[in-house]
PDB file of N, CA and C in Angstrom:
ATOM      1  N   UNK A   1       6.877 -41.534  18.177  1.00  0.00           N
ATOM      2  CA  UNK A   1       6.318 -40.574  17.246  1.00  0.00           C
ATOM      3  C   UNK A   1       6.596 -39.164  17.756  1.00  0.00           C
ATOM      4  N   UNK A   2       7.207 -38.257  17.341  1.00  0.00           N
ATOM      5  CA  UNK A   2       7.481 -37.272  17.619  1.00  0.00           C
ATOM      6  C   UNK A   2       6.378 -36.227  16.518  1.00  0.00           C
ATOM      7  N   UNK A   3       5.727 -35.188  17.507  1.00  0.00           N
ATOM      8  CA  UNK A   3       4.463 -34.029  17.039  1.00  0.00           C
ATOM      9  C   UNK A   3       5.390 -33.218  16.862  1.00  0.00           C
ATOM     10  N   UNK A   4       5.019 -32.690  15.618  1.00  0.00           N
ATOM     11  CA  UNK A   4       5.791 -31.596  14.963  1.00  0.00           C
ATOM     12  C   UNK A   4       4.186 -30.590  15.145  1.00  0.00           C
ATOM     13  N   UNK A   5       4.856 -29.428  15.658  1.00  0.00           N
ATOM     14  CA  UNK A   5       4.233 -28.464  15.999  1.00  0.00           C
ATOM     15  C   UNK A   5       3.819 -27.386  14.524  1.00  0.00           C
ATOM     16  N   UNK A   6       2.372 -27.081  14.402  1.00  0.00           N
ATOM     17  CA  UNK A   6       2.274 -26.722  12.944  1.00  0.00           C
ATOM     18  C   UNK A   6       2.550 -25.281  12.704  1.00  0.00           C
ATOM     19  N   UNK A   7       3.191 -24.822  11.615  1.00  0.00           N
ATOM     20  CA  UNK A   7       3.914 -23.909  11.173  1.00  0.00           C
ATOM     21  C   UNK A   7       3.280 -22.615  10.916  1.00  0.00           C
ATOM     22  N   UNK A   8       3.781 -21.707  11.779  1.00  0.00           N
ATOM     23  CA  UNK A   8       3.316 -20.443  12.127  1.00  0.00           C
ATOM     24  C   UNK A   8       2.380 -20.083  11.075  1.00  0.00           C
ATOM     25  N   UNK A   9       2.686 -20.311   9.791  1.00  0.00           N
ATOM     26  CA  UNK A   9       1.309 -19.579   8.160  1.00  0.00           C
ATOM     27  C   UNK A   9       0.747 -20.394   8.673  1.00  0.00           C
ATOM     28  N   UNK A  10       0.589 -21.950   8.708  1.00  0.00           N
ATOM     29  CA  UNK A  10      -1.023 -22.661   9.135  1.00  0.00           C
ATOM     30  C   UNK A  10      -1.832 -21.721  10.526  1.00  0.00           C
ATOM     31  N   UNK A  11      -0.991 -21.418  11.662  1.00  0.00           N
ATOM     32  CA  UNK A  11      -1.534 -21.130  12.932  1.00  0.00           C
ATOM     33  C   UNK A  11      -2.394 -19.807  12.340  1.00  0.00           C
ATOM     34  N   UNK A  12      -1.219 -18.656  11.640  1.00  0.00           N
ATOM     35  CA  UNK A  12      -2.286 -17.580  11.620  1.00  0.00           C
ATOM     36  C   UNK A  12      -3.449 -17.140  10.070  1.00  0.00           C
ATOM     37  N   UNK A  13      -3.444 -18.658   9.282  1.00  0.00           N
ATOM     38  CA  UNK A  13      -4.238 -18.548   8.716  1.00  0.00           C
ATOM     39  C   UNK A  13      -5.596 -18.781   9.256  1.00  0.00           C
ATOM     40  N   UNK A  14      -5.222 -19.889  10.276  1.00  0.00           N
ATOM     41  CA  UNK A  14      -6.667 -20.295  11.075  1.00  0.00           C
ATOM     42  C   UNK A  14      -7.231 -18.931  11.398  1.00  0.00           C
ATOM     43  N   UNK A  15      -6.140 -18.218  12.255  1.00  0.00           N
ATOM     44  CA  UNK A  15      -6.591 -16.962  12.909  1.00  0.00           C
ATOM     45  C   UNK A  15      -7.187 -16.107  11.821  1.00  0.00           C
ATOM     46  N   UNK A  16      -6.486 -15.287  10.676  1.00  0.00           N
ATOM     47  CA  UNK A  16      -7.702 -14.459  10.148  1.00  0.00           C
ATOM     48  C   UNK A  16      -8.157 -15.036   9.143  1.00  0.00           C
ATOM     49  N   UNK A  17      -8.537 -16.439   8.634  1.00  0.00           N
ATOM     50  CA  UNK A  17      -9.428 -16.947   7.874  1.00  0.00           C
ATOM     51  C   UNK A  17      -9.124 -16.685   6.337  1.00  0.00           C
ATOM     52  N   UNK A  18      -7.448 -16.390   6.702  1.00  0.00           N
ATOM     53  CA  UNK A  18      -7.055 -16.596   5.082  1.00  0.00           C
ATOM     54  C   UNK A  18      -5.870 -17.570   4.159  1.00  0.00           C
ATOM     55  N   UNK A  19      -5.850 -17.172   3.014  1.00  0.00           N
ATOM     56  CA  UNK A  19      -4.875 -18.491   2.663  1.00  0.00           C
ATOM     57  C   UNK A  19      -3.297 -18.099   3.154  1.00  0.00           C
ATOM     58  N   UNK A  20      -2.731 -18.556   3.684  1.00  0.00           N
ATOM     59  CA  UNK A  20      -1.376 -18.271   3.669  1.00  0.00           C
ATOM     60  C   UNK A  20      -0.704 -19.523   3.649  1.00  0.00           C
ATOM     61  N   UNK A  21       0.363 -19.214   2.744  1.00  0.00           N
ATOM     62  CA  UNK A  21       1.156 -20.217   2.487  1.00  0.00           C
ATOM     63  C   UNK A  21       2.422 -20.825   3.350  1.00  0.00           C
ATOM     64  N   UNK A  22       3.585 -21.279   3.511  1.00  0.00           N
ATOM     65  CA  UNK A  22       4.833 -21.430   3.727  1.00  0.00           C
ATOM     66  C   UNK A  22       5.738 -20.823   2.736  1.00  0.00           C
ATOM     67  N   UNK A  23       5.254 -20.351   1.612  1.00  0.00           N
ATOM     68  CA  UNK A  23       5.732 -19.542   0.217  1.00  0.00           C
ATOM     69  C   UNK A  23       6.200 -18.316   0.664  1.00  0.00           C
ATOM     70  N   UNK A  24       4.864 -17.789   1.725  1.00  0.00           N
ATOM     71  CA  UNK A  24       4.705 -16.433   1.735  1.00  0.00           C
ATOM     72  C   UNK A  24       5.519 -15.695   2.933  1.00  0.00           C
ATOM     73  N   UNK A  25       5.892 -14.344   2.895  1.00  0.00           N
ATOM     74  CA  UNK A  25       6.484 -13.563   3.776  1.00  0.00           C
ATOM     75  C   UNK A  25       5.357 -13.280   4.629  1.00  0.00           C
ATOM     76  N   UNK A  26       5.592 -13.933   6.143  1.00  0.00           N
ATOM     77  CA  UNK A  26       4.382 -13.089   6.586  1.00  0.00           C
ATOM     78  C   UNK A  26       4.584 -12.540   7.940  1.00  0.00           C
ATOM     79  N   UNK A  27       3.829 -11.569   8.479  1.00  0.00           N
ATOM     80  CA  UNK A  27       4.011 -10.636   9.629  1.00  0.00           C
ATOM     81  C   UNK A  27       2.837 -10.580  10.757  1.00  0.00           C
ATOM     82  N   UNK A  28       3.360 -10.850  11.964  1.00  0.00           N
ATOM     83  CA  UNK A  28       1.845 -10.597  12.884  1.00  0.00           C
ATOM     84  C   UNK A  28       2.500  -9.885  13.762  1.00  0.00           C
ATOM     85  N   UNK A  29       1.255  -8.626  13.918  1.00  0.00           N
ATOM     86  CA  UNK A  29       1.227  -7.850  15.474  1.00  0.00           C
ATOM     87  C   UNK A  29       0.391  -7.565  15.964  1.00  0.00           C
ATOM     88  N   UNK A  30       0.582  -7.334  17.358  1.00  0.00           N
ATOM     89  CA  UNK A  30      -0.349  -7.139  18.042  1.00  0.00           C
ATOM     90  C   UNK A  30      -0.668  -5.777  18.539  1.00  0.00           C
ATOM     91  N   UNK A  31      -1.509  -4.893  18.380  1.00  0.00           N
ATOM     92  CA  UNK A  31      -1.802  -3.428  19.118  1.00  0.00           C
ATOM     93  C   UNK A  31      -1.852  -3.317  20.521  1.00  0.00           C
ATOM     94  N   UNK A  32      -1.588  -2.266  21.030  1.00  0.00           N
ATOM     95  CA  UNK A  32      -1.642  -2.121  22.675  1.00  0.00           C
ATOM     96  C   UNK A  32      -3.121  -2.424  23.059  1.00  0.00           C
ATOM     97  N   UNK A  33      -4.188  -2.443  21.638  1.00  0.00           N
ATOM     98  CA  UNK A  33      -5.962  -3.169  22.649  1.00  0.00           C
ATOM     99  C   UNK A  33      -5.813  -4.459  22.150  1.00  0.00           C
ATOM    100  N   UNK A  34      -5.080  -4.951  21.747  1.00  0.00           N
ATOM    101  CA  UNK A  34      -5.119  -6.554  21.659  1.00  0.00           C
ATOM    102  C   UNK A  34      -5.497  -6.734  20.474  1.00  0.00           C
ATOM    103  N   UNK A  35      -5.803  -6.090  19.347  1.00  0.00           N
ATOM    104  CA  UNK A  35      -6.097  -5.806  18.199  1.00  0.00           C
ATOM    105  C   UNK A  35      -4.946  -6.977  17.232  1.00  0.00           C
ATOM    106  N   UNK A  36      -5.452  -7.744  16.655  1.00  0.00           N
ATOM    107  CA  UNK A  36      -4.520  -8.439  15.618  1.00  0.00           C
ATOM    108  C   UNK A  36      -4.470  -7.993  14.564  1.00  0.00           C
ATOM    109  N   UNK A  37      -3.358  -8.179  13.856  1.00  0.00           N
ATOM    110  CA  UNK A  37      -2.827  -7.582  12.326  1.00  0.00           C
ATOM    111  C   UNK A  37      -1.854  -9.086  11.824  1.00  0.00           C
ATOM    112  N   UNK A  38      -2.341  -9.290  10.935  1.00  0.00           N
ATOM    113  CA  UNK A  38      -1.486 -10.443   9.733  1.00  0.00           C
ATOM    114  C   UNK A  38      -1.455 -10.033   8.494  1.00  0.00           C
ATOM    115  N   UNK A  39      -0.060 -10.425   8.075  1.00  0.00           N
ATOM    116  CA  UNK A  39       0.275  -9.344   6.711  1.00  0.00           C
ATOM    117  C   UNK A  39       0.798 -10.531   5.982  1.00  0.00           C
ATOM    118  N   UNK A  40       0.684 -10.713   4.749  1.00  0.00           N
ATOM    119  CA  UNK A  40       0.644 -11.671   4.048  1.00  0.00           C
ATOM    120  C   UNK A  40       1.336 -11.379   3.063  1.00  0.00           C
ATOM    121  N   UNK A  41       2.463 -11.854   2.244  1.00  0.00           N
ATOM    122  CA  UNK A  41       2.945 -11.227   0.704  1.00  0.00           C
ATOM    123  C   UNK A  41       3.645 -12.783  -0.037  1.00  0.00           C
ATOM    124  N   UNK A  42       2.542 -12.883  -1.033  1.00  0.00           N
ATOM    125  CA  UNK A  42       2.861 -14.026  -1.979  1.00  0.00           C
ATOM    126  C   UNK A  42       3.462 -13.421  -3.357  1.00  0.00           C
ATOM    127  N   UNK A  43       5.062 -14.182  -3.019  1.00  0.00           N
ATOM    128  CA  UNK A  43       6.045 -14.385  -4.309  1.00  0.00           C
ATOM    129  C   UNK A  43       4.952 -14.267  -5.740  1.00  0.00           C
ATOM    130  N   UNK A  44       5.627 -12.801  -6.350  1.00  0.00           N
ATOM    131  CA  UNK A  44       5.192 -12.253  -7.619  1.00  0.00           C
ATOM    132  C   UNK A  44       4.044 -12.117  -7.761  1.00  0.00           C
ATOM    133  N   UNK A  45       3.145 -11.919  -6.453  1.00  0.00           N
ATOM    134  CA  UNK A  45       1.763 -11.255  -6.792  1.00  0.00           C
ATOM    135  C   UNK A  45       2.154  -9.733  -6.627  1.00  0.00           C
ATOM    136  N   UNK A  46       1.542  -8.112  -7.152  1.00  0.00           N
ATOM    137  CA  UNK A  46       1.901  -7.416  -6.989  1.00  0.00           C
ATOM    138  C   UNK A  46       1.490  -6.536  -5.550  1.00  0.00           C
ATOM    139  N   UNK A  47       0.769  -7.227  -4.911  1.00  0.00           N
ATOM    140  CA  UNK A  47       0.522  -6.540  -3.346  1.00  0.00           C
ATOM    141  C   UNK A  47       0.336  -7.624  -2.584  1.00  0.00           C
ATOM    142  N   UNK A  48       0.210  -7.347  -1.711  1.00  0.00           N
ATOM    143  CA  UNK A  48       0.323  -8.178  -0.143  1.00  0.00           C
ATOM    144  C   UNK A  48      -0.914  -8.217   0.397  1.00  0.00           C
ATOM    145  N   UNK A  49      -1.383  -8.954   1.679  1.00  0.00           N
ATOM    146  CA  UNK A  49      -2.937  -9.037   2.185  1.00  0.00           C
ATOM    147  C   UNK A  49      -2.426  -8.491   3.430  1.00  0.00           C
ATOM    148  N   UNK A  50      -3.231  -7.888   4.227  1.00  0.00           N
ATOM    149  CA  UNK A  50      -3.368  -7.434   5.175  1.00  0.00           C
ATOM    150  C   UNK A  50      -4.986  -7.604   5.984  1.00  0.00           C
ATOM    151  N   UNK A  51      -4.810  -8.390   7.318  1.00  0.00           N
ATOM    152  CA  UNK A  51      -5.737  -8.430   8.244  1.00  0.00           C
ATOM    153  C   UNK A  51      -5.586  -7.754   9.120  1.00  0.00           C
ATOM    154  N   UNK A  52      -7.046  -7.590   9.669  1.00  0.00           N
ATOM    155  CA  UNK A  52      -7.187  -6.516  10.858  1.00  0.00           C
ATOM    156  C   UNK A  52      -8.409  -7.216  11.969  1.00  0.00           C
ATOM    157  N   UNK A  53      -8.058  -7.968  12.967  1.00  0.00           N
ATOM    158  CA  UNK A  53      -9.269  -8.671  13.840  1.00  0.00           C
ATOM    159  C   UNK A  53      -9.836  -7.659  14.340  1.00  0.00           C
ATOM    160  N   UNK A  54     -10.110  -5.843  14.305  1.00  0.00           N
ATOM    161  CA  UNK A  54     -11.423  -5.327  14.486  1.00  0.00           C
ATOM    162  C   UNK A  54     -11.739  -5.139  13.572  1.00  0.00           C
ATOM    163  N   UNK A  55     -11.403  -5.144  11.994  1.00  0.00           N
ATOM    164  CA  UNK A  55     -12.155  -5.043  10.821  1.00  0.00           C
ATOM    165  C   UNK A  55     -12.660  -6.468  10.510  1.00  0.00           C
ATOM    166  N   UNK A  56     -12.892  -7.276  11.606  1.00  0.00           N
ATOM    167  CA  UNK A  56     -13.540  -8.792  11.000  1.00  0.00           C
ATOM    168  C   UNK A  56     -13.095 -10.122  10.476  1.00  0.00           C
ATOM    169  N   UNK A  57     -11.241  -9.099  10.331  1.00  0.00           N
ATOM    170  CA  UNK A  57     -10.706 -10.176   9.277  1.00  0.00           C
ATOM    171  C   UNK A  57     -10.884 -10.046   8.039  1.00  0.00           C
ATOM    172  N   UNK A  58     -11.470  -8.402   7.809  1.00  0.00           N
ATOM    173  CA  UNK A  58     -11.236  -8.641   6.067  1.00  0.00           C
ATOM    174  C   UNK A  58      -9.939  -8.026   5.817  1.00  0.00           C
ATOM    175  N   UNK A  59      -9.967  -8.858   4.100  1.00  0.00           N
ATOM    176  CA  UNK A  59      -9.050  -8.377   3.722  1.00  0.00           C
ATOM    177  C   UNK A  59      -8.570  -6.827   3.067  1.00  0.00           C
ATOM    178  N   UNK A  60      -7.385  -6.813   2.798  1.00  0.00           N
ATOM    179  CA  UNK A  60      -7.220  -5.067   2.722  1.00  0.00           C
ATOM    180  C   UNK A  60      -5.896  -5.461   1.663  1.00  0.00           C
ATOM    181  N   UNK A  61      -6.244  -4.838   0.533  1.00  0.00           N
ATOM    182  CA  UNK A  61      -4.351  -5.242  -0.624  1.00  0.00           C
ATOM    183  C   UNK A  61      -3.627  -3.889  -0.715  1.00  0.00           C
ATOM    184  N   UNK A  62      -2.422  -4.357   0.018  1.00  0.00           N
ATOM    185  CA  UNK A  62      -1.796  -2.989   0.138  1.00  0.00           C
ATOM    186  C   UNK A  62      -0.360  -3.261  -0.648  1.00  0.00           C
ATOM    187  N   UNK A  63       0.531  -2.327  -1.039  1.00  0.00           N
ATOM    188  CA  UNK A  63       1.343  -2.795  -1.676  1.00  0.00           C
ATOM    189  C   UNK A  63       2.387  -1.422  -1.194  1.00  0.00           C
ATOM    190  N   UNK A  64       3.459  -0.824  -2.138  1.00  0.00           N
ATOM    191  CA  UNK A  64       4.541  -0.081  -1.627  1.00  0.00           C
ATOM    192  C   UNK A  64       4.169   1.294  -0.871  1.00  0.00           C
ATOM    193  N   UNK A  65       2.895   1.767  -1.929  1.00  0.00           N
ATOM    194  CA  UNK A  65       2.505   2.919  -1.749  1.00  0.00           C
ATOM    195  C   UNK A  65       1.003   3.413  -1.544  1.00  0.00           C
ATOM    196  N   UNK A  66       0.768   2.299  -0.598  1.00  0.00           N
ATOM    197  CA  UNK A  66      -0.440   2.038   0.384  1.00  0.00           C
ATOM    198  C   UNK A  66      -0.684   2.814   1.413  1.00  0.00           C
ATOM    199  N   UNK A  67       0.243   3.125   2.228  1.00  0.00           N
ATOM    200  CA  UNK A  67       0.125   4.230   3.234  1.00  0.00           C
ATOM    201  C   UNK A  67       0.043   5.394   3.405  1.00  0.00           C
ATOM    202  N   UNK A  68      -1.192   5.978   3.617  1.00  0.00           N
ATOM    203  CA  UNK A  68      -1.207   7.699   3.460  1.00  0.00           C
ATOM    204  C   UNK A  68      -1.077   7.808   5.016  1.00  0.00           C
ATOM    205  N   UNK A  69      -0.894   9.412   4.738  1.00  0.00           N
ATOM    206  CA  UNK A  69      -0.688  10.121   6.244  1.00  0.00           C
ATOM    207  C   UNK A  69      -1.429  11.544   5.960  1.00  0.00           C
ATOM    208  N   UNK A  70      -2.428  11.840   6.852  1.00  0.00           N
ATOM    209  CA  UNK A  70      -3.143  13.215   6.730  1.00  0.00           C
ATOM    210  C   UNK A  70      -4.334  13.038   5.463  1.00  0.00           C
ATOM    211  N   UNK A  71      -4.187  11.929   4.914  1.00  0.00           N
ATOM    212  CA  UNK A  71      -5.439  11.995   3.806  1.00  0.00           C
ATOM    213  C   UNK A  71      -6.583  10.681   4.388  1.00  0.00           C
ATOM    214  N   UNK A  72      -7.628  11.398   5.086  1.00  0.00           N
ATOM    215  CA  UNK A  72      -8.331  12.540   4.773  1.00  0.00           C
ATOM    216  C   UNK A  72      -8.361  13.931   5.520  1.00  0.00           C
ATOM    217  N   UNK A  73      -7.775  13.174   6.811  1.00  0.00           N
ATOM    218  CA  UNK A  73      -7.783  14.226   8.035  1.00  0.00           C
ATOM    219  C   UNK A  73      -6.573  14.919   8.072  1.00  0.00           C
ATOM    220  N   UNK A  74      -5.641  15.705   8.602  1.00  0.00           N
ATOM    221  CA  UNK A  74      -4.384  16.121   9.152  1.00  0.00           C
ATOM    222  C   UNK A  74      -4.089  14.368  10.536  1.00  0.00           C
ATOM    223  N   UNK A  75      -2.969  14.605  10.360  1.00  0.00           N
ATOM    224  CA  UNK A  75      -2.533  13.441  11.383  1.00  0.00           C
ATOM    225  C   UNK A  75      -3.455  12.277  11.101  1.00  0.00           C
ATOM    226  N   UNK A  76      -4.181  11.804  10.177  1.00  0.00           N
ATOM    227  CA  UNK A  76      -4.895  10.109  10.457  1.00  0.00           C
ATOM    228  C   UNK A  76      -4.123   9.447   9.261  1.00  0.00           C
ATOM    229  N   UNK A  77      -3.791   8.566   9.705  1.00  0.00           N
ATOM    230  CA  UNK A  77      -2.855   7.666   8.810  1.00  0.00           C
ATOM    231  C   UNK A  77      -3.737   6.994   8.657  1.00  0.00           C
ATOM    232  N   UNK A  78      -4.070   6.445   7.245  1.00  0.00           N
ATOM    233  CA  UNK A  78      -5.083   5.119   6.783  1.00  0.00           C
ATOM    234  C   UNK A  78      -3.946   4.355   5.581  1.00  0.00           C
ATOM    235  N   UNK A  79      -5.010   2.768   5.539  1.00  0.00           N
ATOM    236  CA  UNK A  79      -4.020   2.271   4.177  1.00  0.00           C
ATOM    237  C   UNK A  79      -5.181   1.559   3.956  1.00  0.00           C
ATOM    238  N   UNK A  80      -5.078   1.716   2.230  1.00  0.00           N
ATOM    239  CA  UNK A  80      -6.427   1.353   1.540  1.00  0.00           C
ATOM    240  C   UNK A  80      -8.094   1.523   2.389  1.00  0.00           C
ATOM    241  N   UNK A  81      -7.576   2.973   2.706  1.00  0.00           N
ATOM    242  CA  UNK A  81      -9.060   2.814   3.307  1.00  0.00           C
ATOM    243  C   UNK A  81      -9.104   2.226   4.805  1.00  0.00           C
ATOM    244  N   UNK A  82      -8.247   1.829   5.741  1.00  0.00           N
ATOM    245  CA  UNK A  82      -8.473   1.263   6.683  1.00  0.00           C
ATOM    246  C   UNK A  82      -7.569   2.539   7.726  1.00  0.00           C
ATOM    247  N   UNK A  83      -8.905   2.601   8.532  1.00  0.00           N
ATOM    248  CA  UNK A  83      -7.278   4.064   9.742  1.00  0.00           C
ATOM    249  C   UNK A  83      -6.531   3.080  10.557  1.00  0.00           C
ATOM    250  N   UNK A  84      -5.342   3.493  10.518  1.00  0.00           N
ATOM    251  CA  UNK A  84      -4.363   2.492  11.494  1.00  0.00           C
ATOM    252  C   UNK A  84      -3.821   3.533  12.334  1.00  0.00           C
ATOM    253  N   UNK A  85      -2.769   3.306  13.403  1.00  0.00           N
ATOM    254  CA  UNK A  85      -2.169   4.316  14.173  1.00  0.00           C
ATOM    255  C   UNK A  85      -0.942   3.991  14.069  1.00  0.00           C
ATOM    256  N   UNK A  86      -0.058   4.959  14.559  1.00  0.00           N
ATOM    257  CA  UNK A  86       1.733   5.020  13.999  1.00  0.00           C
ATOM    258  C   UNK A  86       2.330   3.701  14.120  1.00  0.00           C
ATOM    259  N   UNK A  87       1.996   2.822  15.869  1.00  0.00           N
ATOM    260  CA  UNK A  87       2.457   1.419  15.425  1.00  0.00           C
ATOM    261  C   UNK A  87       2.215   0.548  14.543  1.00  0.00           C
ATOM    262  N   UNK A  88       1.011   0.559  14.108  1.00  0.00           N
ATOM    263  CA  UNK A  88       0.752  -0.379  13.190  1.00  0.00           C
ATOM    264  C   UNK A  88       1.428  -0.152  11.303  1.00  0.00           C
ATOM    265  N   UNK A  89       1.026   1.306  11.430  1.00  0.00           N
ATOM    266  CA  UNK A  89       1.910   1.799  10.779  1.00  0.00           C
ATOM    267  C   UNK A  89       3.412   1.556  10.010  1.00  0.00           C
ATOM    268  N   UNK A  90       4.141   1.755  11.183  1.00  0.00           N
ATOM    269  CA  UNK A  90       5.567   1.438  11.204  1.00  0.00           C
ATOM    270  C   UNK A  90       5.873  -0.127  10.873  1.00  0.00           C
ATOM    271  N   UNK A  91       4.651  -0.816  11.766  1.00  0.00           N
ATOM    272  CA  UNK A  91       5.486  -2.255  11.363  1.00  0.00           C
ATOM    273  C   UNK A  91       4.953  -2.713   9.791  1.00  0.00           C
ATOM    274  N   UNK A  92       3.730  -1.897   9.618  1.00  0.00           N
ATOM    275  CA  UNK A  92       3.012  -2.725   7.658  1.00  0.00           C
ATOM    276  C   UNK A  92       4.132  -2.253   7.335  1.00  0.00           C
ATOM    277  N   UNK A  93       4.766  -0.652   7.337  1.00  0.00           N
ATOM    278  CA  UNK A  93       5.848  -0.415   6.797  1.00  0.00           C
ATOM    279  C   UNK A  93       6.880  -1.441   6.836  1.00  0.00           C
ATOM    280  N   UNK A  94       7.587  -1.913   7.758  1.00  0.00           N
ATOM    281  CA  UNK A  94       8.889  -2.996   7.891  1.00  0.00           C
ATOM    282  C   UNK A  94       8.194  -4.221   7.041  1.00  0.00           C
ATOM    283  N   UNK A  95       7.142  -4.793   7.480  1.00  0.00           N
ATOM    284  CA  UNK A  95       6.695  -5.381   6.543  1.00  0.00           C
ATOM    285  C   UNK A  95       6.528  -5.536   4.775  1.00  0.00           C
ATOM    286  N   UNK A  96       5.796  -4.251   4.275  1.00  0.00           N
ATOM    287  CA  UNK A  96       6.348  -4.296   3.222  1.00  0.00           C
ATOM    288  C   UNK A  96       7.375  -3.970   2.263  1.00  0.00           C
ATOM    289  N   UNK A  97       8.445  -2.970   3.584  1.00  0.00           N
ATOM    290  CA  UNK A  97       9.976  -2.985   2.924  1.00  0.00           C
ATOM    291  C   UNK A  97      10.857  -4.670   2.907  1.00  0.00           C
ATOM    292  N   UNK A  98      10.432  -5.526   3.783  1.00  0.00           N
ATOM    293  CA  UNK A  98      10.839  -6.869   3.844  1.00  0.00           C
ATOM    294  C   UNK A  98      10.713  -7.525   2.603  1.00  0.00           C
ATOM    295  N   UNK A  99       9.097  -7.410   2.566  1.00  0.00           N
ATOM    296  CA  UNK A  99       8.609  -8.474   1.474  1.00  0.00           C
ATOM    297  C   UNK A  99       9.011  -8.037   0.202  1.00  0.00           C
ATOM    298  N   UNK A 100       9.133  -6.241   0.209  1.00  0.00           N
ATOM    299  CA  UNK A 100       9.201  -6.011  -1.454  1.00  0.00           C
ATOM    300  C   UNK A 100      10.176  -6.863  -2.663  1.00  0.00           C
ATOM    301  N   UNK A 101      11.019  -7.391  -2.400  1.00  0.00           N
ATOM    302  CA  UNK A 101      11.458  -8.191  -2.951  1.00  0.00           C
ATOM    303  C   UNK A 101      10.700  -9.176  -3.880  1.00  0.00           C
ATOM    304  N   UNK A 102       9.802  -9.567  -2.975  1.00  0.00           N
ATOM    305  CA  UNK A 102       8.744 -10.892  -3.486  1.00  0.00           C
ATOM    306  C   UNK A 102       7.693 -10.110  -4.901  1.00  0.00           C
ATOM    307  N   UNK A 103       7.561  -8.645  -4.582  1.00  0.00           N
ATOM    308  CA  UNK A 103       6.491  -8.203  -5.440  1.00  0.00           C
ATOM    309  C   UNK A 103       7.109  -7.917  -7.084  1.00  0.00           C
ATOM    310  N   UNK A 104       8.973  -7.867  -6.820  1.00  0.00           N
ATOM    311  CA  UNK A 104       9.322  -7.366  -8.217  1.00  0.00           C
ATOM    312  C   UNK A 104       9.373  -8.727  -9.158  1.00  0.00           C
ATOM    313  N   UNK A 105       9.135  -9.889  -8.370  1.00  0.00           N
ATOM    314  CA  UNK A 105       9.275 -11.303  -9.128  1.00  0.00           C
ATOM    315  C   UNK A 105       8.455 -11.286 -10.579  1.00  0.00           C
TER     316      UNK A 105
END
């Protein structure tokens, strides 16, 4: 009997307690405090999920033009309401330039 090792969407759905598919484009990083981020984008929904393990694991729907910079502060980058910092930043960005594909379905 050979164990097939279970597939990265099962592993990090366990982790932030959401649905993710094998359908879906998905993205994990990690912050320099150990901070987790899972980014989620299901074929022809029009935004993507985004987790944050110091926001609890909730969810956050961000889509092309999700990311501000300086609103509310000068220099604080937030998306939907959540402050992130330039790495995290950069990669939701790669992230949802990846997935956008999936959102014009």
């Amino acid at each position: 009997m050979i164990d097939t090792p279970p597939l990265i969407e099962q592993l990090l759905a366990r982790l932030c307690g959401g649905s993710i598919t094998a359908e879906d484009y998905v993205g994990y990083f990690v912050n320099e405090f150990g901070e987790e981020l899972v980014f989620a984008q299901r074929p022809g929904e029009k935004t993507a999920r985004l987790w944050h393990s110091d926001m609890d694991w909730q969810i956050f729907d961000v889509g092309d033009n999700s990311i501000r910079v300086g609103e509310p502060m000068d220099e604080v980058i937030t998306v939907s309401g959540l402050i992130i910092d330039r790495p995290e930043a950069t990669w939701l960005s790669s992230c949802l330039a990846a997935s956008s594909h999936l959102r014009r379905r």
